[in-house]
Structure formats: structure tokens, C-alpha cells
Protein backbone atom coordinates (compact mmCIF):
# COMPACT_ATOMS: atom_id res chain seq x y z
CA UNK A 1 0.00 0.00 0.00
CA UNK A 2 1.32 3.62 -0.28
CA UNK A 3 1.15 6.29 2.24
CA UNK A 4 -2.25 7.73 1.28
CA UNK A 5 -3.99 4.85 1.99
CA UNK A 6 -2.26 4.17 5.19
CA UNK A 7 -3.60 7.67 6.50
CA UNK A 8 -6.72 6.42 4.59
CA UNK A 9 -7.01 3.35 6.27
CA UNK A 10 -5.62 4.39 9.73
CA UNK A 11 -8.66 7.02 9.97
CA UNK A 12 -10.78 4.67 8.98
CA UNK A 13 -9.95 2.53 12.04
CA UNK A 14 -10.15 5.61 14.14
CA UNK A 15 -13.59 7.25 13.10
CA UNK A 16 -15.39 4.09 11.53
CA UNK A 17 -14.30 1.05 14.07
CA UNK A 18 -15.65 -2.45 12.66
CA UNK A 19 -16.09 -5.01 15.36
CA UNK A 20 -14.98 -8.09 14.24
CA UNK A 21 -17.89 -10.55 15.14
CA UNK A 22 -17.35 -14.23 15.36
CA UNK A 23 -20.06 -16.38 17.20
CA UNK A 24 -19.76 -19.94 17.86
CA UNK A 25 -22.62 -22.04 17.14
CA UNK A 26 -22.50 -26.21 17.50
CA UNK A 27 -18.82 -27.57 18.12
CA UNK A 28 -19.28 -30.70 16.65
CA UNK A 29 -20.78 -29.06 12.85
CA UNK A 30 -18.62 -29.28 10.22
CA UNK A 31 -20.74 -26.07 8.34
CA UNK A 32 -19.29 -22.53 9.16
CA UNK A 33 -20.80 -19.57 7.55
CA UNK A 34 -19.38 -16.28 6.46
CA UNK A 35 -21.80 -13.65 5.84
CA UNK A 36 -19.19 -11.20 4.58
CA UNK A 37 -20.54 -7.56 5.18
CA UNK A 38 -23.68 -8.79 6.00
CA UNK A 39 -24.00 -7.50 9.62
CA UNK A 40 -27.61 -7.74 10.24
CA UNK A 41 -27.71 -10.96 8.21
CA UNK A 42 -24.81 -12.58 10.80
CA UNK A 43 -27.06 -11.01 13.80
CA UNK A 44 -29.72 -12.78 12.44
CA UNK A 45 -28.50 -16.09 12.01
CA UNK A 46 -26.99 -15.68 15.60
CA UNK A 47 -30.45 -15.21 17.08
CA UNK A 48 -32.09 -18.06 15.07
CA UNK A 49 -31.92 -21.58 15.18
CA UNK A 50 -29.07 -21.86 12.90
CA UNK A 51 -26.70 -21.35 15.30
CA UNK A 52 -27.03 -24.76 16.79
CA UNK A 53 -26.59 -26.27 13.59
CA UNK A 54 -23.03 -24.37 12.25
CA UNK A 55 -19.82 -24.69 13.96
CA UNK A 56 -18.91 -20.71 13.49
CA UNK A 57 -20.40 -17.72 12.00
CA UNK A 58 -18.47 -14.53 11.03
CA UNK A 59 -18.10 -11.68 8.59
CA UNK A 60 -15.09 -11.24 6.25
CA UNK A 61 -14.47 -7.79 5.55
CA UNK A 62 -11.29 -7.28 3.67
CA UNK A 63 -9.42 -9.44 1.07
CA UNK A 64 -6.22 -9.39 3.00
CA UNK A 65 -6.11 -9.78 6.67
CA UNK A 66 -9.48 -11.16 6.86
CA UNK A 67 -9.03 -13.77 4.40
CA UNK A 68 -5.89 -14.50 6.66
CA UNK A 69 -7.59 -14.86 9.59
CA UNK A 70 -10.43 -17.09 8.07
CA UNK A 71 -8.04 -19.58 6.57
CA UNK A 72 -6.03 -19.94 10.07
CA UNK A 73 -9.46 -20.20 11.79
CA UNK A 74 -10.58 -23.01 9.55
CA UNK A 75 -7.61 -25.06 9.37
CA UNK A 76 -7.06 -24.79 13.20
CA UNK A 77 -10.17 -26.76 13.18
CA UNK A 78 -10.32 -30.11 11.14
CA UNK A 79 -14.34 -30.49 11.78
CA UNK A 80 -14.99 -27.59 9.57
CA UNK A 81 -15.46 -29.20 5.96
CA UNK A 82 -17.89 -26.40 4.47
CA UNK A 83 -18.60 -22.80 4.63
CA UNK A 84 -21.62 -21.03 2.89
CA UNK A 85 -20.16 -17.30 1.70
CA UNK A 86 -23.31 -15.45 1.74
CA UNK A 87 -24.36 -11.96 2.25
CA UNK A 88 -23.27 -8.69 0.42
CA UNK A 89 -19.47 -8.39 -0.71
CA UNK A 90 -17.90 -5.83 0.58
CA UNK A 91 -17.84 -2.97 -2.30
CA UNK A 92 -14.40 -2.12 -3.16
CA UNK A 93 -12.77 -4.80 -1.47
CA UNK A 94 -14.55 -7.86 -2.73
CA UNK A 95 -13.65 -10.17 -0.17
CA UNK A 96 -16.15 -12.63 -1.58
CA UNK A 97 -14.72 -12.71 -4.96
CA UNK A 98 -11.41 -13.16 -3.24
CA UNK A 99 -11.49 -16.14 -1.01
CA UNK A 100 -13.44 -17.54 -4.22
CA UNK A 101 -10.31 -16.86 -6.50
CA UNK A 102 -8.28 -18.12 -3.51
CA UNK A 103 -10.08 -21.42 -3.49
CA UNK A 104 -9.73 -22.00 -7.18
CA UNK A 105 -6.83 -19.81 -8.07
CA UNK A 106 -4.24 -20.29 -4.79
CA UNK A 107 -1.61 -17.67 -4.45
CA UNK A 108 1.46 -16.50 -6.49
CA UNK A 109 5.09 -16.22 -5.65
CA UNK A 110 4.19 -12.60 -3.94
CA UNK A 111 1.21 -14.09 -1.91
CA UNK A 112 -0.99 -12.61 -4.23
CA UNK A 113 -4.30 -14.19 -4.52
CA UNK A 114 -4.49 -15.74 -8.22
CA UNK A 115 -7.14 -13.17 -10.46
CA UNK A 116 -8.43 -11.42 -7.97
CA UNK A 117 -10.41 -8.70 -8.29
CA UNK A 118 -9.75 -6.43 -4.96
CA UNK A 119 -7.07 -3.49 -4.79
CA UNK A 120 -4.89 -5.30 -2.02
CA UNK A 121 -5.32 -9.44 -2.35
CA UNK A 122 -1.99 -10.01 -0.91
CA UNK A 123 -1.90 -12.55 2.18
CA UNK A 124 0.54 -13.57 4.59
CA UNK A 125 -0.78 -17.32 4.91
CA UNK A 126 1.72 -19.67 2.91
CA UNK A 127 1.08 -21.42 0.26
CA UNK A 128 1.30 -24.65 2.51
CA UNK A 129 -1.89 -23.57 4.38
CA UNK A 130 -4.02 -22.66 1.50
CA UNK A 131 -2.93 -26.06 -0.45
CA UNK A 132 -4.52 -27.35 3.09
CA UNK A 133 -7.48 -25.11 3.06
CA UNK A 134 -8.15 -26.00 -0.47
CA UNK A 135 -8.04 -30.04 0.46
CA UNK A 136 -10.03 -29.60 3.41
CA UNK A 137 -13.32 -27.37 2.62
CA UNK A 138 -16.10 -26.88 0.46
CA UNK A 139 -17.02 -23.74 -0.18
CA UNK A 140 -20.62 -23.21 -1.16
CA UNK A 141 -21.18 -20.02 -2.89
CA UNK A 142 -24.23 -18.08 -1.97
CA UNK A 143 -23.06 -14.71 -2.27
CA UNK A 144 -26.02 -11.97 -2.07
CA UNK A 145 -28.36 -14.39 -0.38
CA UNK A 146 -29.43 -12.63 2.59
CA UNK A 147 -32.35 -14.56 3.69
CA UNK A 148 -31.98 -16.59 7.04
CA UNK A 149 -34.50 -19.13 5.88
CA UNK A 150 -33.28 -20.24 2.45
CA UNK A 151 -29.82 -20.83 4.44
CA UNK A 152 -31.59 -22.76 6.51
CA UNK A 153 -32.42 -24.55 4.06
CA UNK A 154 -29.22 -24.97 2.42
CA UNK A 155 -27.97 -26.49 5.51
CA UNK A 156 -30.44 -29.12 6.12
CA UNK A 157 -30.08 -30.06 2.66
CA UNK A 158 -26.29 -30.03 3.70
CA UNK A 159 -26.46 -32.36 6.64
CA UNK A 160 -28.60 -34.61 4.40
CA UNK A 161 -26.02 -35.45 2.09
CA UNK A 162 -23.52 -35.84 4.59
């Protein structure tokens, strides 16, 4: 990044703070869902029965140290096998369309994600753990669904197959 949007982002931080909001659901569930800026959407499914039935729920907010954090998360925990992306992508930043390219794409010799979209989809994760994040989950790509009871609905249909 250059100096402008350091400032840029460093105010950000300062006048518009983001809580980062995970919420743990069922520890057994192999299902995590990331309803990327989708605030309402994630305080939805925390107050509805889908809770019980997903392992984690959180946002995913930028296409660098997000995406970071979400790949340590899920391979720090072997039960996690899926995650539905749903919700709005952030504008800009397209995390979404990020972990996406991640997941099919990888990362180059710079720890770029692979044709991505977003100004700044450089990681710090190595290769090594997305080769594992790639091998060990699913992703199921429902971006812009923002109703809690069609993901319901995806995830019984989910634990069906299983």
C-alpha cells in the first residue's frame, strides 16, 4: 500500500471502528458460515436456530487480513469441511470474490491471490496452508443471499447429504 492509503485506512480505524464478530454455534458441525458484510444478516442467524446447527459464524471484511484470519481459523479446526459465503461483498474490497479466487486460483510467488479482483489481495498465509485449506473445505457459494430461511435450508439439505 502507499502512504495515502495508510492515513486512509488508519482514519478509517479511528472514526469508523468495525467489530470483528465471530459467534460460535454447534462444536461438533462441520458447516461454518461467512456472511461477509452482511451485519444484520450474521445477527440474524446468531439469534435463530441456525446457530445450533453451524460450527462458526463470522463476517469477512477485507481481502487481506481477513481472508488470513479465516483460513487460520478453519484449518485450526479439522471439523470444519464447508462454509456457505453469503451476504453482500464488501464494495471495493470484494472479499467474496477473493477467497473464491483463492479457493480456485491459490496464491502467487508474492502471496498474491491468483485473479483477484480487490485493490490489495496479498496474504501472509503460505502457500502450505491454503494447499490445506483447499483439500479440506467446500465452499458453497451463496453470495447476495441474505435470507436466514433459504440458508436454513441450504444447511439441512447439507447435513442430508452428509
Amino acid at each position: 500500500m502507499n502512504l495515502i492509503e495508510d492515513i486512509a485506512g488508519e482514519l478509517c480505524r479511528i472514526f469508523l471502528p468495525i467489530e470483528e464478530e465471530v459467534f460460535f454455534g454447534d462444536p461438533t458441525s462441520n458447516i461454518a458460515i461467512c456472511t461477509l458484510s452482511s451485519i444484520t444478516l450474521l445477527k440474524d442467524i446468531v439469534n435463530s436456530n441456525i446457530i445450533k446447527e453451524v460450527a462458526i459464524a463470522g463476517r469477512l471484511l477485507s481481502e487481506n487480513k481477513g481472508i488470513d484470519s479465516l483460513i487460520q481459523s478453519v484449518i485450526s479446526n479439522k471439523k470444519i469441511d464447508m462454509i456457505i459465503l453469503c451476504g453482500k461483498d464488501t464494495v471495493g474490497h470484494k472479499p467474496g470474490d477473493s477467497l473464491l479466487c483463492l479457493y480456485k486460483n491459490g496464491i502467487d510467488d508474492n502471496y498474491k491471490i491468483i485473479d483477484s479482483q480487490s485493490p490489495h489481495p496479498t496474504l501472509t498465509i503460505t502457500k502450505k496452508e491454503v494447499s490445506e485449506f483447499q483439500r479440506q473445505v467446500k465452499i458453497i457459494n451463496k453470495i447476495g443471499e441474505t435470507s436466514v430461511s433459504r440458508l436454513g435450508c441450504i444447511i439441512e439439505s447439507l447435513k442430508k447429504t452428509q
